[in-house]
Protein backbone atom coordinates (compact mmCIF):
# COMPACT_ATOMS: atom_id res chain seq x y z
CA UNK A 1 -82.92 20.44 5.30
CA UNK A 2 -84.29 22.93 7.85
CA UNK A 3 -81.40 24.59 10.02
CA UNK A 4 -83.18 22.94 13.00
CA UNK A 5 -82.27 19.43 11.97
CA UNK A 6 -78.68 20.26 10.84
CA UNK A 7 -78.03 21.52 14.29
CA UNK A 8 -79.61 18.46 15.63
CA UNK A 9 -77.70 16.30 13.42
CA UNK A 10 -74.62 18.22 14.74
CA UNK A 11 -75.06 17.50 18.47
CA UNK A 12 -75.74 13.99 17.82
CA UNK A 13 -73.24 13.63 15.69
CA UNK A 14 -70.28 15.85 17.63
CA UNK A 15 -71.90 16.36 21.03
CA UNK A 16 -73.82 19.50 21.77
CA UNK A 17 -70.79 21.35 23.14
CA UNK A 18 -68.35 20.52 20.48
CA UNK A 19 -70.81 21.07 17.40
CA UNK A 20 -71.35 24.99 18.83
CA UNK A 21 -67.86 25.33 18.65
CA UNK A 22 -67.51 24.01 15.36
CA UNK A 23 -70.13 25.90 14.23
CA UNK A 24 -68.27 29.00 15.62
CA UNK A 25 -64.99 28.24 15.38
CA UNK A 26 -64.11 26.12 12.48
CA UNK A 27 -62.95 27.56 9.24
CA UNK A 28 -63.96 25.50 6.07
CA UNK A 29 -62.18 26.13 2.82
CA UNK A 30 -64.69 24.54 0.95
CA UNK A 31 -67.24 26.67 2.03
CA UNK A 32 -65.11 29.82 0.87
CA UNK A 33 -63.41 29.96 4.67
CA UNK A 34 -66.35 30.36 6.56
CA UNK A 35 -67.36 28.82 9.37
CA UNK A 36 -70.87 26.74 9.34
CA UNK A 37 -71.98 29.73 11.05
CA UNK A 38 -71.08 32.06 8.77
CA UNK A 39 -72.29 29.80 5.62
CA UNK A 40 -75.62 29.51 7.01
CA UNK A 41 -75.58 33.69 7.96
CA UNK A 42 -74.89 33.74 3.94
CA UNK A 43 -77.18 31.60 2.66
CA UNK A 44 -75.27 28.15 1.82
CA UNK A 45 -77.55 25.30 1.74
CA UNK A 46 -77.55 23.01 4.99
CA UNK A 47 -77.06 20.20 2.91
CA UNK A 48 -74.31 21.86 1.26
CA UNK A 49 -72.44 22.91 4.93
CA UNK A 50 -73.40 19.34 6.53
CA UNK A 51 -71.05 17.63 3.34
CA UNK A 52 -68.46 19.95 3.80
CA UNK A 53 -68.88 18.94 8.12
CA UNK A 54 -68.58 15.11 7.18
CA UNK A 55 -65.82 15.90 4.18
CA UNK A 56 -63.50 17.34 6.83
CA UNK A 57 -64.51 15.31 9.73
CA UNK A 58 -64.64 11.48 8.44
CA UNK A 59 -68.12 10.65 9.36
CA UNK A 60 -68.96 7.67 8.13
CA UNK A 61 -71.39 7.55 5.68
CA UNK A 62 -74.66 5.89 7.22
CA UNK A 63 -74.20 9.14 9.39
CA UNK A 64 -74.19 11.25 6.77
């Protein structure tokens, strides 16, 4: 998945506002406590960061 759709998939899914700060702002243990920001800086597949999103945040899986 290009980086353009996961952050398209993360406004839809969280609102533009609130998926920036997620992105930011959110520390994810399973992605070795970075933020989506800093997994995607290191090179952890989108698909890979958009699991761990919907893991942590319940959504429901015909939005995943």
């Amino acid at each position: 998945m290009r980086i353009t759709v996961f952050r398209k998939m993360m406004a839809d899914e969280f609102g533009e506002i609130r998926a920036d700060v997620l992105a930011r702002d959110h520390v994810f243990g399973v992605l070795g406590g970075r933020t989506v920001d800093q997994a995607l800086e290191a090179g952890v597949p989108t698909k890979e960061i958009w699991r761990a999103v919907c893991d942590a945040f319940e959504v429901p899986p015909d939005r995943r």
